[in-house]
N, C-alpha and C. Protein backbone atom coordinates (compact mmCIF):
# COMPACT_ATOMS: atom_id res chain seq x y z
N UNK A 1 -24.99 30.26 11.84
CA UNK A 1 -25.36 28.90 11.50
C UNK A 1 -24.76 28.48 10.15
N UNK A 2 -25.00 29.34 9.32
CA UNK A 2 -24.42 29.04 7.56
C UNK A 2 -22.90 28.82 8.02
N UNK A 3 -22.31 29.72 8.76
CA UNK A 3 -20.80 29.40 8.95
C UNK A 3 -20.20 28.04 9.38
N UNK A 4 -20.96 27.89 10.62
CA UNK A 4 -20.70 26.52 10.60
C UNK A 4 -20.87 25.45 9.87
N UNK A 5 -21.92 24.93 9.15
CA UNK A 5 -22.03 24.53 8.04
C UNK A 5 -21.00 24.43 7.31
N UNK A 6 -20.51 25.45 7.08
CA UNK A 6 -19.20 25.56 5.50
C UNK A 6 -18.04 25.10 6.51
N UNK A 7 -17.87 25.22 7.66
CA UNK A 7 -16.87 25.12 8.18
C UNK A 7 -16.64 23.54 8.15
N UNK A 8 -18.41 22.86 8.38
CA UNK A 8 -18.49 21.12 8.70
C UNK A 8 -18.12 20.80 7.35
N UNK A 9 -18.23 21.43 6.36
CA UNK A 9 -18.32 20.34 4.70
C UNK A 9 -16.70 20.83 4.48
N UNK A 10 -16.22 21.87 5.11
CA UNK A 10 -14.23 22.17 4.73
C UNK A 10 -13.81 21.08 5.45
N UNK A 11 -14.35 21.02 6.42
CA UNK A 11 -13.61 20.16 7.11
C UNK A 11 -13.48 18.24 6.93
N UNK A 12 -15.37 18.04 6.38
CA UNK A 12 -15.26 16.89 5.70
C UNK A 12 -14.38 16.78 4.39
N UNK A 13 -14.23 17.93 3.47
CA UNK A 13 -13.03 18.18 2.91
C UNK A 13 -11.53 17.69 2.88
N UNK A 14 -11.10 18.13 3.67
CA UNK A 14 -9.81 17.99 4.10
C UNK A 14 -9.75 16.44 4.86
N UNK A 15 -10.38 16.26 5.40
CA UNK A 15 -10.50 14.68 5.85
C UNK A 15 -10.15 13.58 4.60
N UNK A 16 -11.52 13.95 3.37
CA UNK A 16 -10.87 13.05 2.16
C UNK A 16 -10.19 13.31 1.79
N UNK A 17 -9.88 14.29 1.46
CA UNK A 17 -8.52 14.60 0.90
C UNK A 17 -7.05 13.83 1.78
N UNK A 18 -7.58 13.98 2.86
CA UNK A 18 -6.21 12.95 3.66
C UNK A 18 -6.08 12.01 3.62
N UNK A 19 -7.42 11.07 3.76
CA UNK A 19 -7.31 9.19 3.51
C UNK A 19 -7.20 9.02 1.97
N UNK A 20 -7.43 10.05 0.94
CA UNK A 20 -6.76 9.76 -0.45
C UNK A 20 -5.21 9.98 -0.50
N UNK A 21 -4.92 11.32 0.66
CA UNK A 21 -3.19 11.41 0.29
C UNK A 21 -2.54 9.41 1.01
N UNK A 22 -3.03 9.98 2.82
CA UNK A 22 -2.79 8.33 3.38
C UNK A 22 -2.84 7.29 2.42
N UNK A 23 -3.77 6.67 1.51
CA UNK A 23 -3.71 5.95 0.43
C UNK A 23 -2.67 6.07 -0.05
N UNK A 24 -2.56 6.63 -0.93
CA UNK A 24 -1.24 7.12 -1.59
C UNK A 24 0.20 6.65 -1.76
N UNK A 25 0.01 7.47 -0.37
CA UNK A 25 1.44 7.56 0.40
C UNK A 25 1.54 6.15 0.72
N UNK A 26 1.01 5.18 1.72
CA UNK A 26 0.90 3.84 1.37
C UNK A 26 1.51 3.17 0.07
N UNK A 27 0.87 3.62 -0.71
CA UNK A 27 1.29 2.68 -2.05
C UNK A 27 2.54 2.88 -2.21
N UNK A 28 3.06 4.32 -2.94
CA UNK A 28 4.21 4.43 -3.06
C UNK A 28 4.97 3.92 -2.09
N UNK A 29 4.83 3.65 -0.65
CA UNK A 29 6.01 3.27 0.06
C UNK A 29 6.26 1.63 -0.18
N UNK A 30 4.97 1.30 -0.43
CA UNK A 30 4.83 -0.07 -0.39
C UNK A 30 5.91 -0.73 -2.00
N UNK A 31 5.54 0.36 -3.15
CA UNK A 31 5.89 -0.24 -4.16
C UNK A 31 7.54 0.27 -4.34
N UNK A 32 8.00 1.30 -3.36
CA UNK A 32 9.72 1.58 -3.22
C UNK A 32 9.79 0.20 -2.29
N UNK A 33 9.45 0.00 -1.52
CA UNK A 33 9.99 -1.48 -0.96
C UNK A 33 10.47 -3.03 -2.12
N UNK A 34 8.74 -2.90 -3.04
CA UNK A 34 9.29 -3.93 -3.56
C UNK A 34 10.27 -3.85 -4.58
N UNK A 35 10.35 -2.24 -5.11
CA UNK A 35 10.98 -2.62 -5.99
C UNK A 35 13.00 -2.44 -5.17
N UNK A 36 13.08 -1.87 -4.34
CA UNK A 36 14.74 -2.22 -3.54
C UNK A 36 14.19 -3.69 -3.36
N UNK A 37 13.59 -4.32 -3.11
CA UNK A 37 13.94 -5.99 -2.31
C UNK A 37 13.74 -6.99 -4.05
N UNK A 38 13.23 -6.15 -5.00
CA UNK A 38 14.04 -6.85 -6.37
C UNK A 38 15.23 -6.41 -6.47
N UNK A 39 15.24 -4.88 -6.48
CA UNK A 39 16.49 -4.95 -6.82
C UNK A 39 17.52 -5.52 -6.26
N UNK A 40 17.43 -5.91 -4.73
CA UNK A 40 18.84 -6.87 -3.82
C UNK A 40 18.67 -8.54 -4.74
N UNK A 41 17.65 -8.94 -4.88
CA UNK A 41 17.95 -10.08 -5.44
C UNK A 41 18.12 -9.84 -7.05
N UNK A 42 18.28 -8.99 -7.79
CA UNK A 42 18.41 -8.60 -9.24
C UNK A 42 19.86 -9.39 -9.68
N UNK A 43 19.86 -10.28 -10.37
CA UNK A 43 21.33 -10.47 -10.64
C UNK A 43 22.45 -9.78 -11.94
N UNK A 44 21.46 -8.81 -12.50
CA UNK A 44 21.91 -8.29 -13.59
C UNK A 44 22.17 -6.66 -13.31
N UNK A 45 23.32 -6.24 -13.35
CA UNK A 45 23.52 -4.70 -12.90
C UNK A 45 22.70 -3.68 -13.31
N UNK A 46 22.48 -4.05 -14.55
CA UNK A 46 21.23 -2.85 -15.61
C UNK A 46 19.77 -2.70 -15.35
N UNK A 47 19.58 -3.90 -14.78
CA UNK A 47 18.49 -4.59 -14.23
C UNK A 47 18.07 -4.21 -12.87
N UNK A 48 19.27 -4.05 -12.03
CA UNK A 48 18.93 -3.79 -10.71
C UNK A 48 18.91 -2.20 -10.82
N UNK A 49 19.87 -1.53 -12.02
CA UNK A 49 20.09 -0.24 -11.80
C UNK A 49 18.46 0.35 -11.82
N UNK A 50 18.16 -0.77 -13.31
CA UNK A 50 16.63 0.43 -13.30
C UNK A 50 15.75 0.47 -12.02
N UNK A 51 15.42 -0.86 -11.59
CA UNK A 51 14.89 -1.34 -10.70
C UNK A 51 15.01 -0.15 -9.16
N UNK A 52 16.17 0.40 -8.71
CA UNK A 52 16.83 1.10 -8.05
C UNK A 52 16.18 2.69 -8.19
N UNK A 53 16.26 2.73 -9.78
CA UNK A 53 15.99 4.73 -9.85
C UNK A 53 14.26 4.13 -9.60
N UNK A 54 13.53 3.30 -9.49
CA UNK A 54 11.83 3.03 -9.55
C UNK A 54 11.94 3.14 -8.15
N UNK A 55 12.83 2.68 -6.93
CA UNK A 55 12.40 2.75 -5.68
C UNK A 55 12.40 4.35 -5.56
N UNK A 56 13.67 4.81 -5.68
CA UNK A 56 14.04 5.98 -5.18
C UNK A 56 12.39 7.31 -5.76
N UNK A 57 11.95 6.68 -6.82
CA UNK A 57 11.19 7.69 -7.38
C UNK A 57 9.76 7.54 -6.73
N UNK A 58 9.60 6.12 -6.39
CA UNK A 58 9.00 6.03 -5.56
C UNK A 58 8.61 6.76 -4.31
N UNK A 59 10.34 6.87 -3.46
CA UNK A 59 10.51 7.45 -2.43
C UNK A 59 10.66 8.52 -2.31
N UNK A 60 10.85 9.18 -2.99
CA UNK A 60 10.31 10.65 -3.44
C UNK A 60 8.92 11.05 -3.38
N UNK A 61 7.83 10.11 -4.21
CA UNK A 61 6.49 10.36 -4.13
C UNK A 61 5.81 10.61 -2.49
N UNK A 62 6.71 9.43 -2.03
CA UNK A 62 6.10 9.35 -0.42
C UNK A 62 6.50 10.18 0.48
N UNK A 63 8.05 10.83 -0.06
CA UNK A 63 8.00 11.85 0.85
C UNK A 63 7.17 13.19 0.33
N UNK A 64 6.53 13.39 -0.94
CA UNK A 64 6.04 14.31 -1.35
C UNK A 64 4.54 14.76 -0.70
N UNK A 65 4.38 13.32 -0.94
CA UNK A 65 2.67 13.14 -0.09
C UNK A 65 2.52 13.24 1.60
N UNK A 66 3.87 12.38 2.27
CA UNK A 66 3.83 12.81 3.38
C UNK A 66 3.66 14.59 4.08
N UNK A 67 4.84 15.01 2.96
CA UNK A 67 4.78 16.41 3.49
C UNK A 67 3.23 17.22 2.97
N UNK A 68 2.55 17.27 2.12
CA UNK A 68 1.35 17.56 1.84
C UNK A 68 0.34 17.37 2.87
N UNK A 69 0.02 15.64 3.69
CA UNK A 69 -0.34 15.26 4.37
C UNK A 69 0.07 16.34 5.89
N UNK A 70 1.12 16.60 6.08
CA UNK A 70 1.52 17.15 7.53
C UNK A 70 1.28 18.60 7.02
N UNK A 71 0.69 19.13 5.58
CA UNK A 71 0.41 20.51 5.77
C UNK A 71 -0.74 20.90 5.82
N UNK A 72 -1.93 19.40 6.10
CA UNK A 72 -3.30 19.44 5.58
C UNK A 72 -3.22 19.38 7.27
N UNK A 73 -2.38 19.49 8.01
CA UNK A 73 -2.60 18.61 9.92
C UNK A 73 -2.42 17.37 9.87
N UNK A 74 -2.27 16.19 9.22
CA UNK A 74 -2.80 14.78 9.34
C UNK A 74 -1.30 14.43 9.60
N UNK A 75 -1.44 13.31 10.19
CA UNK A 75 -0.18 12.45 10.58
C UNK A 75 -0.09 11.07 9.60
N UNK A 76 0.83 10.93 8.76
CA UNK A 76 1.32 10.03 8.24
C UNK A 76 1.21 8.71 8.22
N UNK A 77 0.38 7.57 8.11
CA UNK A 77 0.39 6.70 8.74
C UNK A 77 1.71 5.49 8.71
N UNK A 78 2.06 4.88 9.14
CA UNK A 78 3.30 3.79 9.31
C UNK A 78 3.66 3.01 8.07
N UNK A 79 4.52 2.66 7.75
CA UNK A 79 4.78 1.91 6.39
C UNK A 79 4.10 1.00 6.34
N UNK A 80 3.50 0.19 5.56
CA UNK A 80 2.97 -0.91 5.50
C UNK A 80 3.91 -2.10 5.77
N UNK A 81 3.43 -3.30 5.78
CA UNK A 81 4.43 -4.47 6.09
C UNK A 81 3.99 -5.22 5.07
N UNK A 82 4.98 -5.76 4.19
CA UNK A 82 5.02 -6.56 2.90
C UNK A 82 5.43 -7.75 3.55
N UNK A 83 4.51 -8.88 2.97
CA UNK A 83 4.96 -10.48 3.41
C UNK A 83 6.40 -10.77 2.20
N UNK A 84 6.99 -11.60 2.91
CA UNK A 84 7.96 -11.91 1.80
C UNK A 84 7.74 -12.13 0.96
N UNK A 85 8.35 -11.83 -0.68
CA UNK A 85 7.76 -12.76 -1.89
C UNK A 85 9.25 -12.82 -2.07
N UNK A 86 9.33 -13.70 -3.62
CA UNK A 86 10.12 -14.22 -4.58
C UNK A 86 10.81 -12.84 -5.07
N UNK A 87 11.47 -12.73 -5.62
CA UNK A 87 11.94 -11.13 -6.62
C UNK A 87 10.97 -11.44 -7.65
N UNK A 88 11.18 -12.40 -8.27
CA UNK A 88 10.29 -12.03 -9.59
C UNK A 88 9.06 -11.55 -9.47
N UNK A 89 8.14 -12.17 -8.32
CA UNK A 89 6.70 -12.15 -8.00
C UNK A 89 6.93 -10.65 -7.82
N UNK A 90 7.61 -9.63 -6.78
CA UNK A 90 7.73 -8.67 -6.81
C UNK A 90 8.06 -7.73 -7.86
N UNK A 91 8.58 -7.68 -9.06
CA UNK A 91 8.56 -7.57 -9.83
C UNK A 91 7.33 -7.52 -10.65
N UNK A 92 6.49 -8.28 -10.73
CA UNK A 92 5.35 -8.53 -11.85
C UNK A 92 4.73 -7.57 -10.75
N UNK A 93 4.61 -7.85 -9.63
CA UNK A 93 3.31 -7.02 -8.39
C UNK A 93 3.46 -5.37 -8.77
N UNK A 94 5.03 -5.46 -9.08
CA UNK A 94 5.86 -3.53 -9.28
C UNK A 94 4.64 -3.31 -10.52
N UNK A 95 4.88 -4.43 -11.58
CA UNK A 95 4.31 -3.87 -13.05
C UNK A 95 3.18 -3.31 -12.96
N UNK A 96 2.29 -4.17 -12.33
CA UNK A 96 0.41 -4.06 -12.05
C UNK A 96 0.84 -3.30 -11.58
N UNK A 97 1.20 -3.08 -10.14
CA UNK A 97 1.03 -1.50 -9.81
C UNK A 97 1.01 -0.31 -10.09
N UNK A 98 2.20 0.01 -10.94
CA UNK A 98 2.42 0.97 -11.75
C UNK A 98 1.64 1.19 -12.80
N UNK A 99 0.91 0.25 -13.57
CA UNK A 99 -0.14 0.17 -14.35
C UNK A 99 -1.27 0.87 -13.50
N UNK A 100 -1.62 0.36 -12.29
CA UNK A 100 -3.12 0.88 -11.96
C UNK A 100 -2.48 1.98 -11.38
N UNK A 101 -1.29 2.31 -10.58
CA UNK A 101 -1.49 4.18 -10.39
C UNK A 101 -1.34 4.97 -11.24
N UNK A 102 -1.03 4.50 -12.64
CA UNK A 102 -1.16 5.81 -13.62
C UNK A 102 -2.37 6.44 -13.96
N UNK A 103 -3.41 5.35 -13.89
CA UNK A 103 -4.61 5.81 -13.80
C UNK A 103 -5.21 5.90 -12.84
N UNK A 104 -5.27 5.57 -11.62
CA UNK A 104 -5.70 6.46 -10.37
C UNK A 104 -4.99 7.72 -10.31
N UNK A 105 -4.14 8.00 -10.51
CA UNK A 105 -3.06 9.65 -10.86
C UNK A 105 -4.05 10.10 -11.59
N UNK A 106 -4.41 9.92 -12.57
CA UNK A 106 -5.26 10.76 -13.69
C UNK A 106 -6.17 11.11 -12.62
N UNK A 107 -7.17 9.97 -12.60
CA UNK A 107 -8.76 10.04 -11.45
C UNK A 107 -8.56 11.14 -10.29
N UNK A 108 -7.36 10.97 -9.68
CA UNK A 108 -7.10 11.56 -9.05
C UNK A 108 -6.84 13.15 -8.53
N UNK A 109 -5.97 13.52 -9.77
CA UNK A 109 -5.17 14.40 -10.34
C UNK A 109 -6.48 15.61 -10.74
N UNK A 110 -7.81 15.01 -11.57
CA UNK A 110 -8.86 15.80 -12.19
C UNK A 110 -10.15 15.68 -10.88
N UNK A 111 -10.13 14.95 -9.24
CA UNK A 111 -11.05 14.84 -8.28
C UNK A 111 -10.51 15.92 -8.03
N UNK A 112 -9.66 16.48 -7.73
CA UNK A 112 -9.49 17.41 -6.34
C UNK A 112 -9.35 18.94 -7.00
N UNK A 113 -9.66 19.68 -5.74
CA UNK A 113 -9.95 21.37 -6.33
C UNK A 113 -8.93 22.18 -6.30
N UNK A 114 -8.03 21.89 -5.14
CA UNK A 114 -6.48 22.73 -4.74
C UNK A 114 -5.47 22.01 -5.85
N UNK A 115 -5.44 23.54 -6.54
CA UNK A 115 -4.70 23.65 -7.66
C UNK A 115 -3.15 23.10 -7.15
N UNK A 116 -2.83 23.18 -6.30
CA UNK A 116 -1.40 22.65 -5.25
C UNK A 116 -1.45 21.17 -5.78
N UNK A 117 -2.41 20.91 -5.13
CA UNK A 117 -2.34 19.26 -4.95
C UNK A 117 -2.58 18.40 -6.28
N UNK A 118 -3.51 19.14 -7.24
CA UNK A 118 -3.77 18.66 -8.61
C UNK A 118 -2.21 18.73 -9.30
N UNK A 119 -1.53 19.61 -9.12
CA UNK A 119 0.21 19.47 -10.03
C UNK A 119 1.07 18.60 -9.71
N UNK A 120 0.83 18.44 -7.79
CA UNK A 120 1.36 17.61 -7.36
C UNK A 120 1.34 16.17 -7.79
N UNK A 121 -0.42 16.12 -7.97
CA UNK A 121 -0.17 14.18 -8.09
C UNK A 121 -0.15 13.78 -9.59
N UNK A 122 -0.16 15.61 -10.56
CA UNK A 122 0.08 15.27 -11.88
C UNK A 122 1.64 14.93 -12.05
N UNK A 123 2.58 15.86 -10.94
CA UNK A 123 3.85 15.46 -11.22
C UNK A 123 4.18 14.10 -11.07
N UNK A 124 3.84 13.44 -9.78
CA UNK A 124 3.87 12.17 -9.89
C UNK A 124 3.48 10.91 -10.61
N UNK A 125 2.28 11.10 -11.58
CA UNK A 125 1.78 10.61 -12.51
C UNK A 125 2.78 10.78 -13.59
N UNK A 126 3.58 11.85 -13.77
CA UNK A 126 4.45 11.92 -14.91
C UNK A 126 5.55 10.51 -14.84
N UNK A 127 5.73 10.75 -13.00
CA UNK A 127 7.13 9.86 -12.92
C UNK A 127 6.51 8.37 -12.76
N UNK A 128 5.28 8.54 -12.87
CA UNK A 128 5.13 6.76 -12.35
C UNK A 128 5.06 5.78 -14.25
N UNK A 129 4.89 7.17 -15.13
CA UNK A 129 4.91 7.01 -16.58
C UNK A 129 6.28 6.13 -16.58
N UNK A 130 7.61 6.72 -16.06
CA UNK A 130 8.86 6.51 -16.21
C UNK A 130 8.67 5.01 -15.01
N UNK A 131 8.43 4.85 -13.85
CA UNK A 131 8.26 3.91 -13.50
C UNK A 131 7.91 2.66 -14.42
N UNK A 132 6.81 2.74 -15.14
CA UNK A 132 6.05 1.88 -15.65
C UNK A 132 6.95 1.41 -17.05
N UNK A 133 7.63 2.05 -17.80
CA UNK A 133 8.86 1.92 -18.51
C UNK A 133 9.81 1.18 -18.02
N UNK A 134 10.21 2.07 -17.11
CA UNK A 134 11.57 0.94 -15.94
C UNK A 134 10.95 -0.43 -16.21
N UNK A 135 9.68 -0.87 -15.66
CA UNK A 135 9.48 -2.03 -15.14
C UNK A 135 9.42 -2.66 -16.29
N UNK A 136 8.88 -2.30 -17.48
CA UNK A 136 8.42 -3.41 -18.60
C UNK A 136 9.79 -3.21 -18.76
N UNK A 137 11.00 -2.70 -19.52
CA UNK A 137 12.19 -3.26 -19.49
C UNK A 137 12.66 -4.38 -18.37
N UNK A 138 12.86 -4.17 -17.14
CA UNK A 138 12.89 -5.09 -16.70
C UNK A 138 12.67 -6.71 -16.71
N UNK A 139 11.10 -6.28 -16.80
CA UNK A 139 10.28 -7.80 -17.08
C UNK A 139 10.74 -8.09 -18.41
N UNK A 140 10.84 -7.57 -19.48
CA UNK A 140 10.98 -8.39 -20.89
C UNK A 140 12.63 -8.76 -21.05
N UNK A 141 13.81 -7.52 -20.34
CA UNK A 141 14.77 -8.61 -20.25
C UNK A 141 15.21 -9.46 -19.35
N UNK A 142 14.38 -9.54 -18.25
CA UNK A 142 14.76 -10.60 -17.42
C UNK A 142 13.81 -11.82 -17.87
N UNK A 143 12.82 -11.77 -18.59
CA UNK A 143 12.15 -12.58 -19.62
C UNK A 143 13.48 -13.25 -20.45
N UNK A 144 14.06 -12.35 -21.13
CA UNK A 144 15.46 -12.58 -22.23
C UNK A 144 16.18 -13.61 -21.79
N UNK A 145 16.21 -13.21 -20.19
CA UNK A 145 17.54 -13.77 -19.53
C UNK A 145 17.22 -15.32 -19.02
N UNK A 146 15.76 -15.43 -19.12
CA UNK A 146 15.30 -16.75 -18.37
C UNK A 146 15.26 -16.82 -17.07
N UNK A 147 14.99 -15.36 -16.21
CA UNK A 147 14.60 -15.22 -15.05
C UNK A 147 13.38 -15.23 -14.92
N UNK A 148 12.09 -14.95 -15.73
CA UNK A 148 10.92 -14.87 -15.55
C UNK A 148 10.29 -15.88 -14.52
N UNK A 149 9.13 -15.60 -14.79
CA UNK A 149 8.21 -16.84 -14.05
C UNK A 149 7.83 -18.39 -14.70
């Protein structure tokens, strides 16, 4: 009887642990989208460059989480679908974002018990640091440039 028990609360376990990776993984895919569909409308090369290494690091995160996700059993869920915006609007949406996952990374990073997964979403918390850099350059010289809002 005790066995089963531990077996029902591992298993409620691993469940959250999956709709937090699913979460996740979501975001990052969502926020490598917007930031490639600034960078296609970016008209400044330096601008789009940074814009560019934020998707890719992005897309890294999501494949990081995906594969975590497919080692917990869980299946991946589908990219999200972004309504069209403006570049800039996408842009400011990149900033907030990156702002609130550095600190869900933290929250995150100190919830969970598998020492695996705690380095993991600390590594990514490192890079969303560098994200969040990318972007305020961005915004303040495309501010410069009189692209803003």
């Amino acid at each position: 009887m005790r066995w089963m028990r531990w077996n029902e609360l591992r298993e409620r376990d691993r469940e959250r642990l999956l709709r937090l990776l699913e979460e996740l993984y979501l975001d990052e895919l969502g926020d490598a989208e917007r930031a490639e569909r600034a960078a296609r409308g970016m008209p400044y090369p330096h601008l789009r460059a940074a814009l560019e290494r934020i998707a890719e690091r992005e897309r890294r995160h999501a494949r990081w989480l995906r594969d975590k996700i497919r080692a917990l059993g869980g299946t991946p869920p589908p990219p999200p679908r972004l309504p069209d915006r403006p570049t800039w609007r996408e842009v400011l949406e990149a900033f907030e974002s990156e702002k609130a996952d550095l600190v869900r990374y933290v929250e995150d990073a100190y919830g969970v018990d598998d020492p695996e997964l705690r380095e993991l979403l600390e590594r990514i918390r490192e890079e969303e640091e560098a994200n969040h850099r990318d972007l305020l350059e961005v915004v303040l010289r495309a501010e410069s440039h009189g692209d803003g809002a």
